[in-house]
PDB file of N, CA and C in Angstrom:
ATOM      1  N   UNK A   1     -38.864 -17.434  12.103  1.00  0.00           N
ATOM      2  CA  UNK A   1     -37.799 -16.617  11.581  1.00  0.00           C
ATOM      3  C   UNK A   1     -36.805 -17.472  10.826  1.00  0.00           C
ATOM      4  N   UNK A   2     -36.288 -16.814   9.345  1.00  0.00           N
ATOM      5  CA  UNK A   2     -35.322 -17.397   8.886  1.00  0.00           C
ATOM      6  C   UNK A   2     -33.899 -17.062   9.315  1.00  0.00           C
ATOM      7  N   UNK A   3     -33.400 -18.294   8.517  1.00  0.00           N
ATOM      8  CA  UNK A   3     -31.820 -17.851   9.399  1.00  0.00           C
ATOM      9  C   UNK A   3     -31.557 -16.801   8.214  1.00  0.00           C
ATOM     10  N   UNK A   4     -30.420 -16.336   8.857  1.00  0.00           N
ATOM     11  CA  UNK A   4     -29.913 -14.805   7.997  1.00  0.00           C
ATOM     12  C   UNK A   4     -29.008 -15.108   6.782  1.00  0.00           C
ATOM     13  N   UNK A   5     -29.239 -14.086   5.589  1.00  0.00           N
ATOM     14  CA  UNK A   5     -28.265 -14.612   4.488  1.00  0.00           C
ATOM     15  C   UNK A   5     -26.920 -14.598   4.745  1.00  0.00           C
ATOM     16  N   UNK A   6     -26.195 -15.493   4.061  1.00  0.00           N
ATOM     17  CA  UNK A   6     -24.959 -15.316   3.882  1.00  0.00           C
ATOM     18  C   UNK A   6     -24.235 -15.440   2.961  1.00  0.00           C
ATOM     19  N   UNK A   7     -23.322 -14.054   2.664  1.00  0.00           N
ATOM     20  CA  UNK A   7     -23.112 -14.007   1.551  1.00  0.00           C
ATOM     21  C   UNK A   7     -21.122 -14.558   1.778  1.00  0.00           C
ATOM     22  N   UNK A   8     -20.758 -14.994   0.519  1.00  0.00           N
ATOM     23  CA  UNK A   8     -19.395 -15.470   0.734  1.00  0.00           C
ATOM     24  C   UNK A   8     -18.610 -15.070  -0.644  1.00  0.00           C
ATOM     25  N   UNK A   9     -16.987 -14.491  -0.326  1.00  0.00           N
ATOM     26  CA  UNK A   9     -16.399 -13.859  -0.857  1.00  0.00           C
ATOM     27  C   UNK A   9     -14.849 -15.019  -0.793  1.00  0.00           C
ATOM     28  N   UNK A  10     -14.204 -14.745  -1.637  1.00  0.00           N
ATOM     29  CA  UNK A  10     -12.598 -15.371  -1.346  1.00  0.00           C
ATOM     30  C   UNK A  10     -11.678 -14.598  -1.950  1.00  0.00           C
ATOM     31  N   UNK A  11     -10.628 -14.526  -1.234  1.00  0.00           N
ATOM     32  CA  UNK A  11      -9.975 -12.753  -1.014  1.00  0.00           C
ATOM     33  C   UNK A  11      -8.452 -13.357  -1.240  1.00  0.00           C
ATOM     34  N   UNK A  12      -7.204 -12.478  -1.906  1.00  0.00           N
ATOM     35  CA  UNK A  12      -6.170 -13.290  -1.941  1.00  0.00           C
ATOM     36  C   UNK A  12      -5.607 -11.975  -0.983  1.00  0.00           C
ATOM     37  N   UNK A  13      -4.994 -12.496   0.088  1.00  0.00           N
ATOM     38  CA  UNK A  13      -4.166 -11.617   1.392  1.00  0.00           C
ATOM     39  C   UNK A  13      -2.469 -11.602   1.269  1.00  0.00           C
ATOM     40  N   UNK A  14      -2.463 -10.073   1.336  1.00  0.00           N
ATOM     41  CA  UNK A  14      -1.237  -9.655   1.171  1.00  0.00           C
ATOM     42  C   UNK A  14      -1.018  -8.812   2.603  1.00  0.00           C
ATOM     43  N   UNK A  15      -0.515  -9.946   3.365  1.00  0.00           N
ATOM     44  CA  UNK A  15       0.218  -9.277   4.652  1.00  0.00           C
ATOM     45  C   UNK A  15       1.425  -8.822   4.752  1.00  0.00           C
ATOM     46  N   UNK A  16       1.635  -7.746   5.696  1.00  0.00           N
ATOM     47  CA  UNK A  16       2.826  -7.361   6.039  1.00  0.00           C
ATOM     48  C   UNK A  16       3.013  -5.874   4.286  1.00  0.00           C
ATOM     49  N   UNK A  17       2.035  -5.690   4.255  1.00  0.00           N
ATOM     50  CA  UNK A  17       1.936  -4.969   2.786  1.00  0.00           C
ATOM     51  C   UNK A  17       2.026  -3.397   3.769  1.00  0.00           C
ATOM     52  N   UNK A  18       2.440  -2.325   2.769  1.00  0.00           N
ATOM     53  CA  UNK A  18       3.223  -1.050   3.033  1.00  0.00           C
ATOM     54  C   UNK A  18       1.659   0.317   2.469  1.00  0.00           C
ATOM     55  N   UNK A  19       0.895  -0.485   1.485  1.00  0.00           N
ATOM     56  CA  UNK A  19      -0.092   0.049   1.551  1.00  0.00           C
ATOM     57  C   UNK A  19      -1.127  -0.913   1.422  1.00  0.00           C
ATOM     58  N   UNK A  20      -2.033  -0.746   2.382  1.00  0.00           N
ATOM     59  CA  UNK A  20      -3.064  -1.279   3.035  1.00  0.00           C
ATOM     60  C   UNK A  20      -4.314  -1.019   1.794  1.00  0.00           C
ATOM     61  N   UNK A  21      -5.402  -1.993   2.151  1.00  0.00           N
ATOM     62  CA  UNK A  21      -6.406  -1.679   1.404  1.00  0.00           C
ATOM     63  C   UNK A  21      -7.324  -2.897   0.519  1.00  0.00           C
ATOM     64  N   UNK A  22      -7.900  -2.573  -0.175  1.00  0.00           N
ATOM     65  CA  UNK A  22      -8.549  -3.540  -0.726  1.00  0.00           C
ATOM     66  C   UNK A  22      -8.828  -3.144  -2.161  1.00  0.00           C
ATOM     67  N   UNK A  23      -8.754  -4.328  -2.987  1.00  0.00           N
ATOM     68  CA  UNK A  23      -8.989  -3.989  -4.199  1.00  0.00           C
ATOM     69  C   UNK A  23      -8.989  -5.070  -5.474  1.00  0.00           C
ATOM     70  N   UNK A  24      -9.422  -4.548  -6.657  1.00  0.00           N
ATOM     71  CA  UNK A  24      -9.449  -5.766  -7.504  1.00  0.00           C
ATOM     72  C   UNK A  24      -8.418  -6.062  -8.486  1.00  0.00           C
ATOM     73  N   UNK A  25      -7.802  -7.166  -8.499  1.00  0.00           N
ATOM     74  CA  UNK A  25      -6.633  -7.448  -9.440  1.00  0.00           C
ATOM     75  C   UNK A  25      -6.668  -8.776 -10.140  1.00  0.00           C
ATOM     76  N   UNK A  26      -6.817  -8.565 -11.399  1.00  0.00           N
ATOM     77  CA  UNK A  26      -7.107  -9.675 -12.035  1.00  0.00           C
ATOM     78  C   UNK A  26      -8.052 -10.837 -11.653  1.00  0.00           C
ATOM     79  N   UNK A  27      -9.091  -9.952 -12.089  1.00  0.00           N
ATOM     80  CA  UNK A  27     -10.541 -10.703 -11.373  1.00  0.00           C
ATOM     81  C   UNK A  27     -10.511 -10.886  -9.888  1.00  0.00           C
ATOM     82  N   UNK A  28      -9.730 -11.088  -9.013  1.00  0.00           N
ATOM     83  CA  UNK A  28      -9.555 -11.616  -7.943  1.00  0.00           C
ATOM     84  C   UNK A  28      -9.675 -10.449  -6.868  1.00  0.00           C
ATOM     85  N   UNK A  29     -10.531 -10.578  -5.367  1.00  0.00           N
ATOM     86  CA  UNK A  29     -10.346  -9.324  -4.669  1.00  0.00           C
ATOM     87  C   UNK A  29      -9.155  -9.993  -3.715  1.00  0.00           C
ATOM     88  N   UNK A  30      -8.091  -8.436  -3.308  1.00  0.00           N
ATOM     89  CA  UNK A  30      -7.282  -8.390  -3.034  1.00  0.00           C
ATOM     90  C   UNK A  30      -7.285  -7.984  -1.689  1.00  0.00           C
ATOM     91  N   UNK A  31      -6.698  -8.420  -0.698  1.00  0.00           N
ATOM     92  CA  UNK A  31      -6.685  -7.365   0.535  1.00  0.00           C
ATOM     93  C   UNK A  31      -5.331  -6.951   1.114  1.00  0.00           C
ATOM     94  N   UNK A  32      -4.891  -6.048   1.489  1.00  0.00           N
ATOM     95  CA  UNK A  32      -3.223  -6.111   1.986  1.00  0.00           C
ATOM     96  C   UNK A  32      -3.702  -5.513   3.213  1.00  0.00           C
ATOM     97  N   UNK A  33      -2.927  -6.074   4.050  1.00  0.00           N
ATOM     98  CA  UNK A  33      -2.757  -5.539   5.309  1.00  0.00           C
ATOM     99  C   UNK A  33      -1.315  -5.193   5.648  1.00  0.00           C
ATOM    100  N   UNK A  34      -1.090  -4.088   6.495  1.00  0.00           N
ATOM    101  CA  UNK A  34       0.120  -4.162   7.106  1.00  0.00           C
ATOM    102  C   UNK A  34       0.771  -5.111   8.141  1.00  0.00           C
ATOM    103  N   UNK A  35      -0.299  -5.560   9.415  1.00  0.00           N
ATOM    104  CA  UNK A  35      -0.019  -6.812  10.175  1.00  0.00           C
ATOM    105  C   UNK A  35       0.852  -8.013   9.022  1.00  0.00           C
ATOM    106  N   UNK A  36       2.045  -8.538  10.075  1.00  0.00           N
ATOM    107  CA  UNK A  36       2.344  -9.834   9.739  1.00  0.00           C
ATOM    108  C   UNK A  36       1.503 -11.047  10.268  1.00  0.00           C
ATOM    109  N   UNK A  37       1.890 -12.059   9.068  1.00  0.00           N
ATOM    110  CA  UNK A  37       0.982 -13.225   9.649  1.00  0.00           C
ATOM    111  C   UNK A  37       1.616 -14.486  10.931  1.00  0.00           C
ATOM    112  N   UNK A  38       1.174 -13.388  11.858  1.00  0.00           N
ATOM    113  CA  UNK A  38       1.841 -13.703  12.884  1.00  0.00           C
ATOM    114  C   UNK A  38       0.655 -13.930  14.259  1.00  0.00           C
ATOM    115  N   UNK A  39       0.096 -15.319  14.716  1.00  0.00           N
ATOM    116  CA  UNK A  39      -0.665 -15.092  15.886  1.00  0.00           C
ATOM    117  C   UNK A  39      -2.232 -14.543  15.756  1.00  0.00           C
ATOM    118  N   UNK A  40      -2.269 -14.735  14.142  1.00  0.00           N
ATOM    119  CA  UNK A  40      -3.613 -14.183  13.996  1.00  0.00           C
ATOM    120  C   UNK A  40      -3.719 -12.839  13.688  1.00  0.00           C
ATOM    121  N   UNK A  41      -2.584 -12.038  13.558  1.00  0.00           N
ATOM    122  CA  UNK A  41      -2.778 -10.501  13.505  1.00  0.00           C
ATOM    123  C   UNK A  41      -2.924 -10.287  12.167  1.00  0.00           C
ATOM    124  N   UNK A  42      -2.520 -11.278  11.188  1.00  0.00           N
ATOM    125  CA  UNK A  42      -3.381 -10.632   9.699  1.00  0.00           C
ATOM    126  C   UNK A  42      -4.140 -10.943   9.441  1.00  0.00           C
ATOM    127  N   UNK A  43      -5.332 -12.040   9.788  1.00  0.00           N
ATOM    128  CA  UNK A  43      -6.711 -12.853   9.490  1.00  0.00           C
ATOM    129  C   UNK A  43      -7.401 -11.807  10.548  1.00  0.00           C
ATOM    130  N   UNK A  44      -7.366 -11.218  11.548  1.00  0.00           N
ATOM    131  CA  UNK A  44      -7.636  -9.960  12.039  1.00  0.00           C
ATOM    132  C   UNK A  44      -7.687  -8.605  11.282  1.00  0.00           C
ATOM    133  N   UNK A  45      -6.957  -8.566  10.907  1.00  0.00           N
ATOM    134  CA  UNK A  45      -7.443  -7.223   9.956  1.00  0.00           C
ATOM    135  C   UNK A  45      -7.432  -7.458   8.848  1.00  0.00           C
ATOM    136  N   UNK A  46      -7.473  -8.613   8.457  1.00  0.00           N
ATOM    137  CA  UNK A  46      -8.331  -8.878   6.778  1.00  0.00           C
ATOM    138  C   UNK A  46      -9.780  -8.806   7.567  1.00  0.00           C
ATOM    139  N   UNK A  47     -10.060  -8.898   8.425  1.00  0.00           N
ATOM    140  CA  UNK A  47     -11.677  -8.766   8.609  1.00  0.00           C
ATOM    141  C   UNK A  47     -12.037  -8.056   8.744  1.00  0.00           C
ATOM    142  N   UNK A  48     -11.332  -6.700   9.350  1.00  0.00           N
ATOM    143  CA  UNK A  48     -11.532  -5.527   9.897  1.00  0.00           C
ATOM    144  C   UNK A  48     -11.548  -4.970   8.541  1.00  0.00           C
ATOM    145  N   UNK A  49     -10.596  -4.812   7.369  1.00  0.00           N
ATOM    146  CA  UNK A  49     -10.813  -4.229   6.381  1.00  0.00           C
ATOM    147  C   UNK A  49     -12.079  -4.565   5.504  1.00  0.00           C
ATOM    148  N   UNK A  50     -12.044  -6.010   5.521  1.00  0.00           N
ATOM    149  CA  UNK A  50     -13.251  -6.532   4.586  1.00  0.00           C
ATOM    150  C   UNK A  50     -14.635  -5.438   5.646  1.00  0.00           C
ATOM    151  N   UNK A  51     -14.932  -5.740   6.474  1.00  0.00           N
ATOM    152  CA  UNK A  51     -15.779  -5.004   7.548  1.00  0.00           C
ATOM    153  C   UNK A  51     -15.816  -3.759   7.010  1.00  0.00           C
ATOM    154  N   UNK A  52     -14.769  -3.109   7.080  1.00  0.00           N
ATOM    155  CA  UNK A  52     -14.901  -1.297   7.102  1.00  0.00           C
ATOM    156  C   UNK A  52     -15.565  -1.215   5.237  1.00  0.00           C
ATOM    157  N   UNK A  53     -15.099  -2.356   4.324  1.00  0.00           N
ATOM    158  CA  UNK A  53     -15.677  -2.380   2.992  1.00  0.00           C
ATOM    159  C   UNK A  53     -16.956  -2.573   2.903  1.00  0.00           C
ATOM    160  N   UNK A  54     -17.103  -3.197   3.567  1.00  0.00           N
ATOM    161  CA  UNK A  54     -19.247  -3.474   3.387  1.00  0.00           C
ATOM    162  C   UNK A  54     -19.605  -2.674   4.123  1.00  0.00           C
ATOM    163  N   UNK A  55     -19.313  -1.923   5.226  1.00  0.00           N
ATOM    164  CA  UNK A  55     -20.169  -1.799   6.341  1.00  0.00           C
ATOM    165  C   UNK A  55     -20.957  -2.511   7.194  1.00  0.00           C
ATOM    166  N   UNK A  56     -20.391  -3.436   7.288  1.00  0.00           N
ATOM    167  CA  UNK A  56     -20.749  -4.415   8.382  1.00  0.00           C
ATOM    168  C   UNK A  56     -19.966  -4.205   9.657  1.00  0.00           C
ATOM    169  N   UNK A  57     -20.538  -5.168  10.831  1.00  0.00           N
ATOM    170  CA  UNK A  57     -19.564  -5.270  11.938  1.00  0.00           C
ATOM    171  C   UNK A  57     -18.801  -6.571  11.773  1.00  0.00           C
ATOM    172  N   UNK A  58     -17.532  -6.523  12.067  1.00  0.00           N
ATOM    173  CA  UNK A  58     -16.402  -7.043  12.296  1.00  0.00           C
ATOM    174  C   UNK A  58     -16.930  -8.874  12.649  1.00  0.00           C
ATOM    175  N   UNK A  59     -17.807  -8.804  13.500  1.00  0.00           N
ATOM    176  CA  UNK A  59     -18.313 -10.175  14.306  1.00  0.00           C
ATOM    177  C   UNK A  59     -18.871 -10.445  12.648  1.00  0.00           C
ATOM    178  N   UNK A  60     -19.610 -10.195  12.268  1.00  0.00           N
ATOM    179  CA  UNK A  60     -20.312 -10.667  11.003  1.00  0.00           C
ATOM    180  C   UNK A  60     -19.694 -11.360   9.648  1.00  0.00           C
ATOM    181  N   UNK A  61     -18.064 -11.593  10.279  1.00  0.00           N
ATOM    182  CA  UNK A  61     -17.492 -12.044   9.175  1.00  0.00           C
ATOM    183  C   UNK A  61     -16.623 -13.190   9.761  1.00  0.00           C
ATOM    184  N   UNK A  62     -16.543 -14.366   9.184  1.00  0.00           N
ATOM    185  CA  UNK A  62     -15.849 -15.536   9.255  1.00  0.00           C
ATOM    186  C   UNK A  62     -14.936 -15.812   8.060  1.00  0.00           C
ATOM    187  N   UNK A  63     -14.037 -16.427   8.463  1.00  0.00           N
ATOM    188  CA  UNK A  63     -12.710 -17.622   7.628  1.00  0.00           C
ATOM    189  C   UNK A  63     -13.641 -18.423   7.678  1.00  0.00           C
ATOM    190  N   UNK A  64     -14.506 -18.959   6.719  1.00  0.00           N
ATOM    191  CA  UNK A  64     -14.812 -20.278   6.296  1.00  0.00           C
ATOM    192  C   UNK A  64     -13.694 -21.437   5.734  1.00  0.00           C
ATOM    193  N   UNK A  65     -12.730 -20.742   5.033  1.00  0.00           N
ATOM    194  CA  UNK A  65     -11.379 -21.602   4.932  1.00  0.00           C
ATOM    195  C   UNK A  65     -10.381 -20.424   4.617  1.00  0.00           C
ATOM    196  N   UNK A  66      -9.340 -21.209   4.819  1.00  0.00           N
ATOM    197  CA  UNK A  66      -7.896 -20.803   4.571  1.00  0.00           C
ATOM    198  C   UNK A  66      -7.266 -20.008   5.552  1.00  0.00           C
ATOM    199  N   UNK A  67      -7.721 -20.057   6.876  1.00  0.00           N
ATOM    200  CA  UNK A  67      -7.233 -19.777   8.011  1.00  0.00           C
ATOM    201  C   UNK A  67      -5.818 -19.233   8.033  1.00  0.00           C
ATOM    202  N   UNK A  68      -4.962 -20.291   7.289  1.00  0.00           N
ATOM    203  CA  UNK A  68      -3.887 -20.355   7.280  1.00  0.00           C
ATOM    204  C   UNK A  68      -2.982 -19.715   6.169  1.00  0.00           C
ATOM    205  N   UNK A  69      -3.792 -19.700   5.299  1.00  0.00           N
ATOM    206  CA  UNK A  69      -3.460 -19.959   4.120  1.00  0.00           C
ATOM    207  C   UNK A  69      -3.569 -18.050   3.316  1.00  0.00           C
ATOM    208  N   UNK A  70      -3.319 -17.398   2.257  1.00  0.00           N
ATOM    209  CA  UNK A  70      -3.155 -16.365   1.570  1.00  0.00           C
ATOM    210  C   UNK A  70      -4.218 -16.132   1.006  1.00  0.00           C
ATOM    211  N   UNK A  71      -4.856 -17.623   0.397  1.00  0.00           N
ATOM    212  CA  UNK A  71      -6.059 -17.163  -0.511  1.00  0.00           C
ATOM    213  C   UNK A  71      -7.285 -18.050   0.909  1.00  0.00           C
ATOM    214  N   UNK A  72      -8.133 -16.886   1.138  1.00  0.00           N
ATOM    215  CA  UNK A  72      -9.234 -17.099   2.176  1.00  0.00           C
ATOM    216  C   UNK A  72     -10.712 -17.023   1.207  1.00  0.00           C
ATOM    217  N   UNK A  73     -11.541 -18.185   1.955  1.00  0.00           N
ATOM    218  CA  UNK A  73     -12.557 -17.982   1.953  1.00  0.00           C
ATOM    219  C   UNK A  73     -13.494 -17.437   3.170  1.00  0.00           C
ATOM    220  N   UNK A  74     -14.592 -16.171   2.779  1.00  0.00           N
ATOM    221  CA  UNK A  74     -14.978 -15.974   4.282  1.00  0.00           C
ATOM    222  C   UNK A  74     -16.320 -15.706   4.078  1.00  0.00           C
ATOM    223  N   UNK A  75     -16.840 -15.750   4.961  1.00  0.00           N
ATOM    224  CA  UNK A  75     -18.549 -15.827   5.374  1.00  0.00           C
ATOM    225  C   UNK A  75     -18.946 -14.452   5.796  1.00  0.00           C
ATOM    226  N   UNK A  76     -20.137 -14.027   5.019  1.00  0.00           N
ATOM    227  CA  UNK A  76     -20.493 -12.570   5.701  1.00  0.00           C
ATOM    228  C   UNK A  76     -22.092 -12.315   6.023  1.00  0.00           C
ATOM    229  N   UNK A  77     -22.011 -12.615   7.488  1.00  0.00           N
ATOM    230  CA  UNK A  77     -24.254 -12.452   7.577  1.00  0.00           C
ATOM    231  C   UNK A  77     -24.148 -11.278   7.391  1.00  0.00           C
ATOM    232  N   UNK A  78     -25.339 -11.532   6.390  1.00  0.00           N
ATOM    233  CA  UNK A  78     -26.436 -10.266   6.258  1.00  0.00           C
ATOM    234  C   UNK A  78     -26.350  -9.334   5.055  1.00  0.00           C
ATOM    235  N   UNK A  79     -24.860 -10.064   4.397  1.00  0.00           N
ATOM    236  CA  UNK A  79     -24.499  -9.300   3.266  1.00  0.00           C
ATOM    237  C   UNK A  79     -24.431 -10.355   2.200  1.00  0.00           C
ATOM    238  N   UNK A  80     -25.554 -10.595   1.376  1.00  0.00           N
ATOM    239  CA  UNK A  80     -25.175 -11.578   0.290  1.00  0.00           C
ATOM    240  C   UNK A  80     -26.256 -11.621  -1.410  1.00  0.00           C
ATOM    241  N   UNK A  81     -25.855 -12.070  -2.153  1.00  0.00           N
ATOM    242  CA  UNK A  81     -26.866 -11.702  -3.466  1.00  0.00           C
ATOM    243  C   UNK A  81     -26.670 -10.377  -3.702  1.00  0.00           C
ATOM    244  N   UNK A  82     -28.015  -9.415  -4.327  1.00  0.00           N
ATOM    245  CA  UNK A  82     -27.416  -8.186  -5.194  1.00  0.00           C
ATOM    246  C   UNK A  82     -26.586  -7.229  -3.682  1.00  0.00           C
ATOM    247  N   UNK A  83     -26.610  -7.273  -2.936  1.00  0.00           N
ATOM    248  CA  UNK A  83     -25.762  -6.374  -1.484  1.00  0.00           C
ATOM    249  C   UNK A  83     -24.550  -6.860  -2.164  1.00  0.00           C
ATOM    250  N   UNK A  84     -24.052  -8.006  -2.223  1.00  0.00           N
ATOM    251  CA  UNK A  84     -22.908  -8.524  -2.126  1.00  0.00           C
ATOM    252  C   UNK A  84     -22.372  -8.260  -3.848  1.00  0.00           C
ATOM    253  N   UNK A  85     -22.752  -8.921  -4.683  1.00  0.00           N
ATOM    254  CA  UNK A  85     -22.783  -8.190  -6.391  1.00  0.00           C
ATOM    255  C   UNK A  85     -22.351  -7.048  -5.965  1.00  0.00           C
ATOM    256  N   UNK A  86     -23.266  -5.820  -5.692  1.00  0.00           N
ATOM    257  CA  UNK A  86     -23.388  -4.849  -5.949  1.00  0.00           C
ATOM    258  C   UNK A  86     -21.457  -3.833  -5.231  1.00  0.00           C
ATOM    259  N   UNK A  87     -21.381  -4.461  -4.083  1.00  0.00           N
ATOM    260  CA  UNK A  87     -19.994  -3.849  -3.652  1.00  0.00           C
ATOM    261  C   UNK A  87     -18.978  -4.556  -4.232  1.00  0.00           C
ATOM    262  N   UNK A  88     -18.888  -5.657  -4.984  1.00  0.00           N
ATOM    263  CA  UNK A  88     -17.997  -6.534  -5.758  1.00  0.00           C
ATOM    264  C   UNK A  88     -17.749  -5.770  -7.184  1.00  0.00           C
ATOM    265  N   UNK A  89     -18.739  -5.501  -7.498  1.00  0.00           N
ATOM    266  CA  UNK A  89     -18.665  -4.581  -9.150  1.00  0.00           C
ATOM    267  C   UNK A  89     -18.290  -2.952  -8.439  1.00  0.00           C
ATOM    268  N   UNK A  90     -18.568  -2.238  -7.050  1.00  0.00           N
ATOM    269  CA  UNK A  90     -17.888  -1.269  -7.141  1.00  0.00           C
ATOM    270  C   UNK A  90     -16.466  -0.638  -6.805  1.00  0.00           C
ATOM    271  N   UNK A  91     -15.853  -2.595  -6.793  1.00  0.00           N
ATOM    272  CA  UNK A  91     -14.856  -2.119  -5.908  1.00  0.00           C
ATOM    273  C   UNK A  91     -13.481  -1.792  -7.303  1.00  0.00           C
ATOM    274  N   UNK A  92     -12.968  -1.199  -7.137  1.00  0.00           N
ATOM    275  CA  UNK A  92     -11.573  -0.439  -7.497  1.00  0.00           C
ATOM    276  C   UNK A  92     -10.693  -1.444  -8.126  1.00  0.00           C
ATOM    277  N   UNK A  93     -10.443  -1.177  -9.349  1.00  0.00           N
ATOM    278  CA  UNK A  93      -9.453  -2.218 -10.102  1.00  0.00           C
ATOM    279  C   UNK A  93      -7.969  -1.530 -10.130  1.00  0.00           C
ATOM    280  N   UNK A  94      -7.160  -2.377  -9.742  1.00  0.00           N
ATOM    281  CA  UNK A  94      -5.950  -1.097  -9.075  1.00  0.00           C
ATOM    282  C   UNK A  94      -4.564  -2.368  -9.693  1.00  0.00           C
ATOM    283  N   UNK A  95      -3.365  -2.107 -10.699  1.00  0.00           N
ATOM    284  CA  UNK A  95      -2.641  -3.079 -11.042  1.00  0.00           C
ATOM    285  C   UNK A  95      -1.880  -2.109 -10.410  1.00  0.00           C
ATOM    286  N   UNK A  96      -0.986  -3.124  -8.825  1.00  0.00           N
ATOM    287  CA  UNK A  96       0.167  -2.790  -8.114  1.00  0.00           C
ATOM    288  C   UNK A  96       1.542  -3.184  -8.480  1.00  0.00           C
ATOM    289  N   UNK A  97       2.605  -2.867  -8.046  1.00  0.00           N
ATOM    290  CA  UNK A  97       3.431  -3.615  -8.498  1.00  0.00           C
ATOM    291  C   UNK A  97       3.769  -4.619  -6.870  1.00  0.00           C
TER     292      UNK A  97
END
């Protein structure tokens, strides 16, 4: 058995945001959460949202970097190549203020 694909995304996080969601802004995918980045509670539901976006489970997604940091890189088994393309080109180009 091979190991499982993995596909990888890097997301710029807008915590403590008033509307939640995910989306594309200037090339870049966006995620806002309402959690502050406080204790882990917004790298928590940047996963949960990225999750509810693919349809994946929640466990299936890693911070490969930026833990800390606004702009994250993250790891997703089982979702990668045209799966991963394919929800990247359908996601929503949305200029917020």
């Amino acid at each position: 058995m091979g190991s499982p694909e993995r596909g990888r995304v890097t997301v710029k996080v807008k915590p403590g945001s008033h509307r939640p969601g995910v989306w594309r802004e200037q090339g870049a995918v966006v995620v806002a959460v309402r959690e502050r980045a406080v204790d882990g509670a917004a790298n928590a539901a940047v996963i949960a949202a990225i999750a509810a976006w693919l349809g994946v489970a929640p466990s299936r997604i890693t911070i490969e970097r930026g833990g800390s940091a606004r702009t994250k890189r993250l790891g997703i088994e089982n979702v990668a190549g045209p799966a991963l393309t394919a929800a990247l080109a359908a996601l929503r180009s949305a200029e917020r203020d």
